[in-house]
N, C-alpha and C. Protein backbone atom coordinates (compact mmCIF):
# COMPACT_ATOMS: atom_id res chain seq x y z
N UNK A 1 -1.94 8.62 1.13
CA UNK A 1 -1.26 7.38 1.49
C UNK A 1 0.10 7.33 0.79
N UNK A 2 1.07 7.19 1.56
CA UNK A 2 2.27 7.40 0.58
C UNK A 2 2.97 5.82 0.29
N UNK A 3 3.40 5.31 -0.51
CA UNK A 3 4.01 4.18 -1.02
C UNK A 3 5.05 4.02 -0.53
N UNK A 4 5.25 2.96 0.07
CA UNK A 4 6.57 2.14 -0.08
C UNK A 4 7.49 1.89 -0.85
N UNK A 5 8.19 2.90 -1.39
CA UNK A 5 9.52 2.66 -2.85
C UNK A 5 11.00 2.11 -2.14
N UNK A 6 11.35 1.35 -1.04
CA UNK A 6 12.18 0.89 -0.35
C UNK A 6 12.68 -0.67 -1.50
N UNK A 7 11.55 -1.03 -2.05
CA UNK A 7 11.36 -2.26 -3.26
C UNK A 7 11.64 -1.92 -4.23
N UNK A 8 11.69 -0.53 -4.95
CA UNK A 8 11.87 -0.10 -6.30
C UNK A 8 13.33 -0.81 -6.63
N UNK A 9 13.42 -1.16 -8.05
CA UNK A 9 13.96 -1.36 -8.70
C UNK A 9 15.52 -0.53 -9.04
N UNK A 10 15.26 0.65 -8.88
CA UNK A 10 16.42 1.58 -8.74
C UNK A 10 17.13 1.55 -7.90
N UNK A 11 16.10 1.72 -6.57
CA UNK A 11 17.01 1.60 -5.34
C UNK A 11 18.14 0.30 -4.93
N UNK A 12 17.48 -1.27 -5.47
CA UNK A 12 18.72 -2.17 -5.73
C UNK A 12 19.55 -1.99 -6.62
N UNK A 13 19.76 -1.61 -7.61
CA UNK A 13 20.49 -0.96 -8.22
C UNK A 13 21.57 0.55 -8.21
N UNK A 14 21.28 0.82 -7.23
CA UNK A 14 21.99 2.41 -6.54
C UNK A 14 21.96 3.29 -7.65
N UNK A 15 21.01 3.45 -8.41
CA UNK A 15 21.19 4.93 -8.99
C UNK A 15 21.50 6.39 -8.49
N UNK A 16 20.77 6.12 -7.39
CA UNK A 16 21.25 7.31 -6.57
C UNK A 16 22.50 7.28 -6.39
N UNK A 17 23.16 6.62 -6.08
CA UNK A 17 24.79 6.44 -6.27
C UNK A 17 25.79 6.69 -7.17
N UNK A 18 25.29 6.52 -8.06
CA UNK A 18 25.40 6.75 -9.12
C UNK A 18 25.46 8.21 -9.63
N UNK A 19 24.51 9.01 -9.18
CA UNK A 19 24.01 10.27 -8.97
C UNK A 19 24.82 10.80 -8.97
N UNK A 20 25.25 10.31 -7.13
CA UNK A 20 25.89 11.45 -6.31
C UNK A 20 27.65 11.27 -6.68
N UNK A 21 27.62 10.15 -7.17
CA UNK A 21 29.61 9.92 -7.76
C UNK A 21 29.77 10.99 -8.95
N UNK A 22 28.79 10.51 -9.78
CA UNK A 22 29.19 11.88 -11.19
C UNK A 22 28.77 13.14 -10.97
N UNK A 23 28.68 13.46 -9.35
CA UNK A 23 28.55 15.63 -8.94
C UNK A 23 27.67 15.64 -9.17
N UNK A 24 26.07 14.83 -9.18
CA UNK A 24 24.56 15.43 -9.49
C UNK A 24 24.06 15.46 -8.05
N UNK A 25 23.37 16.36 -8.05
CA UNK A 25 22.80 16.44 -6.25
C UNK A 25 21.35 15.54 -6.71
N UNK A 26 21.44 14.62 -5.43
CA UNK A 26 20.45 13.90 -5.41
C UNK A 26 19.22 14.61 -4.71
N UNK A 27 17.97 14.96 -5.63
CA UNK A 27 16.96 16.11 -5.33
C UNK A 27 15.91 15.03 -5.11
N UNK A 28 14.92 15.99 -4.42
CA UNK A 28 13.68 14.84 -3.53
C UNK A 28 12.93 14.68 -5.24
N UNK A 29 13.02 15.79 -6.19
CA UNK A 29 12.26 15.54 -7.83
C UNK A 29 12.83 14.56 -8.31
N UNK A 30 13.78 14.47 -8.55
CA UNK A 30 14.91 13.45 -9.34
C UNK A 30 14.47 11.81 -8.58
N UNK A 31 14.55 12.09 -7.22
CA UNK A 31 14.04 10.54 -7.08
C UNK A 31 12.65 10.46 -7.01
N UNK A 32 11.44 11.33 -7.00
CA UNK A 32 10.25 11.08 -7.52
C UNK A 32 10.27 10.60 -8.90
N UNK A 33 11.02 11.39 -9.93
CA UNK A 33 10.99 10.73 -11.25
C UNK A 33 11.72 9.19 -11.50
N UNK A 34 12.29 9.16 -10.63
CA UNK A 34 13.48 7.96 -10.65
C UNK A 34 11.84 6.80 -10.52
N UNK A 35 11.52 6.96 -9.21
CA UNK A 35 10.52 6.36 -9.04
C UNK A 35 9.08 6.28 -10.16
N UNK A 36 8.51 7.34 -10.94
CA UNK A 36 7.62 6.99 -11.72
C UNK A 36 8.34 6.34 -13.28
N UNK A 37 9.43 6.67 -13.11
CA UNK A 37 10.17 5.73 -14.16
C UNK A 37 10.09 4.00 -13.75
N UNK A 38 10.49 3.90 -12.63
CA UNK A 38 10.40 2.44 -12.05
C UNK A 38 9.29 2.14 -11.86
N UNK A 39 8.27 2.56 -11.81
CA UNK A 39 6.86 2.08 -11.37
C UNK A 39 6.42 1.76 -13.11
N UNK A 40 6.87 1.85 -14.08
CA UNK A 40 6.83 1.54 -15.51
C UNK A 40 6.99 0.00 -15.34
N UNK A 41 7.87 -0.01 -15.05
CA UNK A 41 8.56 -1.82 -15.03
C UNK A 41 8.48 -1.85 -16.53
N UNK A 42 9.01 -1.03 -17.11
CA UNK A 42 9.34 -1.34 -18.76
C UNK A 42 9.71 0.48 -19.37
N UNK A 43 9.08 0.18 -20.98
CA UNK A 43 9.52 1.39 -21.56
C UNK A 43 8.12 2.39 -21.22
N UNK A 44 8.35 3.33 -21.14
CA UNK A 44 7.37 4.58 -20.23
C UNK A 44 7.75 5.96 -21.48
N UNK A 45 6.69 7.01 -21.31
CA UNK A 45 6.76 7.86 -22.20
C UNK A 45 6.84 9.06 -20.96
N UNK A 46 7.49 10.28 -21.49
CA UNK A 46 7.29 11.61 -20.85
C UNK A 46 6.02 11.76 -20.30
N UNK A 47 5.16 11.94 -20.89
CA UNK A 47 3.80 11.90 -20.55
C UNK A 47 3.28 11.14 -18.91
N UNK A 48 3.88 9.78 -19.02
CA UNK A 48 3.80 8.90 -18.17
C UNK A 48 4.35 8.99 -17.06
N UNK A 49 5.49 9.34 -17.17
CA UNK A 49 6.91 9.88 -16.23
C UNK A 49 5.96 11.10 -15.55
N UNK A 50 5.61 12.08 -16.07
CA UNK A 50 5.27 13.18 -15.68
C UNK A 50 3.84 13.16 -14.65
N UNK A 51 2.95 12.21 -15.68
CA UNK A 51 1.76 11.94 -15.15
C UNK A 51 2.15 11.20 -13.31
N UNK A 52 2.77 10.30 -13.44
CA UNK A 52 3.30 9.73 -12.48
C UNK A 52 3.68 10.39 -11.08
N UNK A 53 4.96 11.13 -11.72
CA UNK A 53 5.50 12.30 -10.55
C UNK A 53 4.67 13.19 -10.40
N UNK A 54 3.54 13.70 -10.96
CA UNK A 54 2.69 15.10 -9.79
C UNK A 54 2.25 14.60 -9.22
N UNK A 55 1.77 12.71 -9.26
CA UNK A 55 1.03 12.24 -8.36
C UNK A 55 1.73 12.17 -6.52
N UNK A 56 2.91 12.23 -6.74
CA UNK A 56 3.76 12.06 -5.96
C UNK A 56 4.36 13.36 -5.26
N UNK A 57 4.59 14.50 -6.17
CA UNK A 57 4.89 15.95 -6.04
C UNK A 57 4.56 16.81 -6.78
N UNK A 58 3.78 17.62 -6.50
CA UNK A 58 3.18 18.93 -7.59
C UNK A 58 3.80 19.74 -7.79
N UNK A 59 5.08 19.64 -7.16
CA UNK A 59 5.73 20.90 -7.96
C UNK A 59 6.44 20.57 -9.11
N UNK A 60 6.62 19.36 -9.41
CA UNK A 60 7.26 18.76 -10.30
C UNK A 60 6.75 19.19 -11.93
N UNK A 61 7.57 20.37 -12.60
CA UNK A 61 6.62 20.35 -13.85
C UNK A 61 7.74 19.31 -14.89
N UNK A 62 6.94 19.77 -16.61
CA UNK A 62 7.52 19.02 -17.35
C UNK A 62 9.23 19.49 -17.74
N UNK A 63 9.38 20.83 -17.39
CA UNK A 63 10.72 20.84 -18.07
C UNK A 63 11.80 20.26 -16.56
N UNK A 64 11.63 20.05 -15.52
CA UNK A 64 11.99 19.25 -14.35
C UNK A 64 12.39 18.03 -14.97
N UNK A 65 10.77 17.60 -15.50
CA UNK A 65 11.27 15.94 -15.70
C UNK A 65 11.96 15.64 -17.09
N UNK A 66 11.96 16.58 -18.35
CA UNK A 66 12.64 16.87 -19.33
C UNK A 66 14.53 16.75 -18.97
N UNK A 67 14.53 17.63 -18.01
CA UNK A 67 15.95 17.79 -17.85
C UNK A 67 16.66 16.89 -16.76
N UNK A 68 15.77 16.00 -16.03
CA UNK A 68 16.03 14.77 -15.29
C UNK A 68 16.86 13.66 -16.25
N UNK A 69 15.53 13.27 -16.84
CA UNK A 69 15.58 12.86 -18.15
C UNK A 69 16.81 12.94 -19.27
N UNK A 70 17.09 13.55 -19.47
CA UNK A 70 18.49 13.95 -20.26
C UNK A 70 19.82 13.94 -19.47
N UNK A 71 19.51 14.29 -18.24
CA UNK A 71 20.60 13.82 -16.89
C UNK A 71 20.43 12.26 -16.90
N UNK A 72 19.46 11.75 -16.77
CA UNK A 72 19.46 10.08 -16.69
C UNK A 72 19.97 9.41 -17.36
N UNK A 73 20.15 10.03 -18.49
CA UNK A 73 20.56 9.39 -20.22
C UNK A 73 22.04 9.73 -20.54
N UNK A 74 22.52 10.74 -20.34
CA UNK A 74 23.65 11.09 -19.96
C UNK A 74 24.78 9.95 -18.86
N UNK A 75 23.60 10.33 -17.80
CA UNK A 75 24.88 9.50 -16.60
C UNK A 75 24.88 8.11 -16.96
N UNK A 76 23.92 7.22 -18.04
CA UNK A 76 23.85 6.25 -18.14
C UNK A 76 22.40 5.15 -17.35
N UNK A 77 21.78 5.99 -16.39
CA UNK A 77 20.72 4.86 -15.51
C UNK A 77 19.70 4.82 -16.41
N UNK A 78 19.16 5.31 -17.40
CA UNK A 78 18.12 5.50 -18.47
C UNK A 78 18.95 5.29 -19.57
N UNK A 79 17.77 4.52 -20.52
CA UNK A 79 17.81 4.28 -21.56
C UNK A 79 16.70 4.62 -22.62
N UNK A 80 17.01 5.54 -23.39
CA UNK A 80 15.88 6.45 -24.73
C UNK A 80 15.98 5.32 -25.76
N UNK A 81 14.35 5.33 -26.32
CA UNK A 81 14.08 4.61 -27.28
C UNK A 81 12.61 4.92 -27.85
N UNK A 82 12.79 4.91 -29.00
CA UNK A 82 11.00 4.90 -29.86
C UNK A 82 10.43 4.01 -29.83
N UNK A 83 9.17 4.12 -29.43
CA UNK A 83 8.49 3.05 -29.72
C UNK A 83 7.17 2.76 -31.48
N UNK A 84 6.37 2.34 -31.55
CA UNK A 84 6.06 2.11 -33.34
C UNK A 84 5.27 3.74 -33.29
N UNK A 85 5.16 4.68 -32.39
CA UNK A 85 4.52 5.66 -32.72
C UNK A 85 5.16 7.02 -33.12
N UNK A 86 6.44 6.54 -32.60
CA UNK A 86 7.61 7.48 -33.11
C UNK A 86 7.79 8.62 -31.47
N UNK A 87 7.73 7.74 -30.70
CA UNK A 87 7.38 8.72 -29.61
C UNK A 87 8.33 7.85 -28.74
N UNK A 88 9.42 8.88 -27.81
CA UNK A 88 10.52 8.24 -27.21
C UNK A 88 9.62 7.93 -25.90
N UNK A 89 10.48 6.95 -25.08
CA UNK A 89 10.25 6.26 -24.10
C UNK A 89 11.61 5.97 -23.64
N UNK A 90 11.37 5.75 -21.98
CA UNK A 90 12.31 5.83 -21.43
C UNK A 90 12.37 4.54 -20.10
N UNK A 91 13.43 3.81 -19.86
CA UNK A 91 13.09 2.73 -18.78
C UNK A 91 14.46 2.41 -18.30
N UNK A 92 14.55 2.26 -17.03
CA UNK A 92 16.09 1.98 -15.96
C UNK A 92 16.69 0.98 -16.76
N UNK A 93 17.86 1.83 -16.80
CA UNK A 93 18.84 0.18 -16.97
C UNK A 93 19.16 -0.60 -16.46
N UNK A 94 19.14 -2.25 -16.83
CA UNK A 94 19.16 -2.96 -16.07
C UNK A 94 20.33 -3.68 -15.61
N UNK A 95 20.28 -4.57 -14.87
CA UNK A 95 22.28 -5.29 -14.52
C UNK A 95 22.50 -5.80 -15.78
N UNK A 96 21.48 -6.35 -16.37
CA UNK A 96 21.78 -7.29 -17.73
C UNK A 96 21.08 -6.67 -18.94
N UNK A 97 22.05 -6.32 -20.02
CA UNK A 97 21.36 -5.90 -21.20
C UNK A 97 20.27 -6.42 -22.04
N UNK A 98 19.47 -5.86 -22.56
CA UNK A 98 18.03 -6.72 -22.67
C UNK A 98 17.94 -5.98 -24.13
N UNK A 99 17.19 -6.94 -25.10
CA UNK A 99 16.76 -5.99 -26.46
C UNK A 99 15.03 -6.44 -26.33
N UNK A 100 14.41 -5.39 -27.06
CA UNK A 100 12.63 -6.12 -27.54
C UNK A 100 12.34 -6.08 -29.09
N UNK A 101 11.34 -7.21 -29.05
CA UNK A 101 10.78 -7.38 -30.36
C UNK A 101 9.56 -6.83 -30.19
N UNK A 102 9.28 -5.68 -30.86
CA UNK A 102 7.93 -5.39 -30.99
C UNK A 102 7.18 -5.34 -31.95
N UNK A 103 5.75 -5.33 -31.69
CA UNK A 103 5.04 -5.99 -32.84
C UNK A 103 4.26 -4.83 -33.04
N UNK A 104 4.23 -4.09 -34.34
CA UNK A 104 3.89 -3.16 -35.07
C UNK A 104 2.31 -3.10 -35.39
N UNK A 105 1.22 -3.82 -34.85
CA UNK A 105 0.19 -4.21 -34.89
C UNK A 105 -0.74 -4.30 -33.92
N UNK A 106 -0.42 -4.84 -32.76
CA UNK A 106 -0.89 -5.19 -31.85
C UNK A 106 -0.15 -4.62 -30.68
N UNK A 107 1.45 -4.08 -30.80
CA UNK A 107 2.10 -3.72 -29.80
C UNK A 107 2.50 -4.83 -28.91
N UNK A 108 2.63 -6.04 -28.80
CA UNK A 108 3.45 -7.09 -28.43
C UNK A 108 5.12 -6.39 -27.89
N UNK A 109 5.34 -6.55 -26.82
CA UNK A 109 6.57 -6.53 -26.20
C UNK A 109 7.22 -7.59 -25.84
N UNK A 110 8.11 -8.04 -26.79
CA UNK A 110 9.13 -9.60 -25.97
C UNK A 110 10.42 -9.14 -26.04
N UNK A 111 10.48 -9.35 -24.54
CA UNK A 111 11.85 -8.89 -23.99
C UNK A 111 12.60 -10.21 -23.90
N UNK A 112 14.22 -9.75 -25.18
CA UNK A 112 14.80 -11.06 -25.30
C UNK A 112 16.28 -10.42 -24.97
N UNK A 113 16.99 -11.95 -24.30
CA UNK A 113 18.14 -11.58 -23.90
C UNK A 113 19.10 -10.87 -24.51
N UNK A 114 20.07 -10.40 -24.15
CA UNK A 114 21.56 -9.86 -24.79
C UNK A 114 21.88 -11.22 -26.01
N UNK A 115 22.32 -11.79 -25.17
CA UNK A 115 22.93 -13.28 -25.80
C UNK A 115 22.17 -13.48 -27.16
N UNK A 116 21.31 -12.79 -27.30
CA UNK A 116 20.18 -13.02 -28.49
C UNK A 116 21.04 -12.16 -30.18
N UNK A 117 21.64 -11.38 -29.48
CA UNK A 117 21.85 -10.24 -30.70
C UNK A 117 23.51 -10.13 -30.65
N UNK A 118 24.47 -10.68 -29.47
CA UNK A 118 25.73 -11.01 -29.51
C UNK A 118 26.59 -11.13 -30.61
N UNK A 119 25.85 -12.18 -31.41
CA UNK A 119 26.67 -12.29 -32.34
C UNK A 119 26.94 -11.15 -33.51
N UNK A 120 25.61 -10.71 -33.59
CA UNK A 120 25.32 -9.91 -34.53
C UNK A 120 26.14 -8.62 -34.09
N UNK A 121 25.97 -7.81 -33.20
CA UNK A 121 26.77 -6.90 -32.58
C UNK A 121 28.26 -7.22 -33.09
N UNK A 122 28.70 -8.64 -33.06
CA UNK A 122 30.02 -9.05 -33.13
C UNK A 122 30.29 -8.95 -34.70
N UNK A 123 28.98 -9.57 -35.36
CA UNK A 123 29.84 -9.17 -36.71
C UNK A 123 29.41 -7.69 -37.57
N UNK A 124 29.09 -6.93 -36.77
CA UNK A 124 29.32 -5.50 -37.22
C UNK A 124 30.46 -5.05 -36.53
N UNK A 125 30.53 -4.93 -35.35
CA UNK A 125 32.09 -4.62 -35.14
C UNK A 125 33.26 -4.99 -36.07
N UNK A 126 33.41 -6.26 -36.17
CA UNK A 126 34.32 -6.70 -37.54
C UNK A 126 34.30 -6.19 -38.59
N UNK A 127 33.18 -6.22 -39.37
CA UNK A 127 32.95 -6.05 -41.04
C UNK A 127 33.04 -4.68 -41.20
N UNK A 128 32.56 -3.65 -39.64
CA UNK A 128 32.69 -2.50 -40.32
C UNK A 128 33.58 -1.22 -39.53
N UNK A 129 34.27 -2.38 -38.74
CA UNK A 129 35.41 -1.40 -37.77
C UNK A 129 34.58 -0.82 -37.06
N UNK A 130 33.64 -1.18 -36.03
CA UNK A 130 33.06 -0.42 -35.15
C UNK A 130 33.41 -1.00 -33.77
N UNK A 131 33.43 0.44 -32.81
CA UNK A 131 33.32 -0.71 -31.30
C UNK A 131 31.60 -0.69 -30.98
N UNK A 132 30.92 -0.94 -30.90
CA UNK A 132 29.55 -1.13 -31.11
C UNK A 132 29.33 -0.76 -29.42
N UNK A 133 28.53 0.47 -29.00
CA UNK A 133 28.51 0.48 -27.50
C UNK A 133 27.11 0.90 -27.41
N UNK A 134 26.01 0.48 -28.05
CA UNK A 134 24.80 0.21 -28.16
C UNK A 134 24.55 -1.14 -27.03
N UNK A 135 23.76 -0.97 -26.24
CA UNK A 135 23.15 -1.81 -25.34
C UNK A 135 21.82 -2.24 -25.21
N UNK A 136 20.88 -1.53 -26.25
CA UNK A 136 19.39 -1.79 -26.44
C UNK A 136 19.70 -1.71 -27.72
N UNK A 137 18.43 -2.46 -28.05
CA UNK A 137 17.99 -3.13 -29.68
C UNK A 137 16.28 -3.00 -29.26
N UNK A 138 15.93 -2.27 -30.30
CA UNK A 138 14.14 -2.72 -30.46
C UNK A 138 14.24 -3.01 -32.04
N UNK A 139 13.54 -4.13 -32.13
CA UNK A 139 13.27 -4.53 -33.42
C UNK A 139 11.87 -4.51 -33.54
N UNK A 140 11.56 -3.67 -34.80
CA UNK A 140 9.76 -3.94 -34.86
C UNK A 140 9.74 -5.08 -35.94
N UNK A 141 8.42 -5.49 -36.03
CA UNK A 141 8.00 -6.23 -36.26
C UNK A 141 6.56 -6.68 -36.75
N UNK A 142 6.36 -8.17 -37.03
CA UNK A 142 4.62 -8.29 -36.99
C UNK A 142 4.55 -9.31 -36.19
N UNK A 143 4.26 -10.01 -34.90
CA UNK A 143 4.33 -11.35 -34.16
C UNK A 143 3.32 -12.30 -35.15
N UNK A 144 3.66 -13.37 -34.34
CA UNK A 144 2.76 -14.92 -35.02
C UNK A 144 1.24 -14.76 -34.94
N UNK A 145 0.77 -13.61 -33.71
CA UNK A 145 -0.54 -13.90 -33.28
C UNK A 145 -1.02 -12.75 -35.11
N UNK A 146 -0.51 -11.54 -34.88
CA UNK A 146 -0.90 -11.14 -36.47
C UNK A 146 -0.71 -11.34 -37.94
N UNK A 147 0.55 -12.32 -37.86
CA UNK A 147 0.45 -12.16 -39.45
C UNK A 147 -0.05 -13.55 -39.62
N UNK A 148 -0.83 -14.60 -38.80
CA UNK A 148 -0.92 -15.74 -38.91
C UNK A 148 -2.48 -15.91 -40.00
């Protein structure tokens, strides 16, 4: 049964467009991975990505989605990040910059706005002469439900 990805998240977003402006050939693998990246609807691990796309195409191995992956991050549509296990994860970028608080315990994900960390961004640029071109923030943490 094959899925309907006409709704994915990428595709309103034109990554593929994206793709094909910075000279990457848009490959039927690249948008299988595009797609088990979006079927995350958050931060996703290699593992996941991978697990995802053979479901979709078997020829797809890991150094495919390895070097997708590093193309994604590169052109900018992906965004790399650790999560409390020390293990990167990967999830589309979105129109609007987003940071998370995660909770080191329980694994709690709260996804809080840009506007949240603005300022702060603003006064490191100042105090320490930086242009700050960081667009994700994970902050760990302990939430209310554990340290209460």
């Amino acid at each position: 049964m094959q899925e309907d990805y006409g709704t994915m998240t990428h595709n309103k977003l034109n990554y593929l467009e994206k793709l094909h402006e910075n000279g990457s050939r848009i490959t039927r693998q690249r948008q299988v991975i595009l797609d088990a990246i979006c079927q995350a609807d958050g931060h996703t691990t290699v593992g996941e990505i991978y697990y995802r796309s053979r479901k979709l195409d078997v020829s797809i191995d890991r150094s495919t989605v390895y070097r997708s992956l590093d193309l994604f991050v590169k052109l900018g549509i992906v965004i790399v990040a650790e999560n409390i296990n020390g293990e990167r994860t990967y999830e589309l970028v979105k129109e609007c910059p987003h940071h998370h608080l995660i909770c080191t315990i329980c694994g709690n994900d709260v996804e809080i706005e840009n506007k949240a960390v603005d300022d702060f961004y603003m006064q490191l640029s100042s105090e320490y002469k930086y242009e700050i071109t960081m667009d994700h923030l994970i902050v760990f943490g302990v939430c209310s439900n554990c340290f209460g």
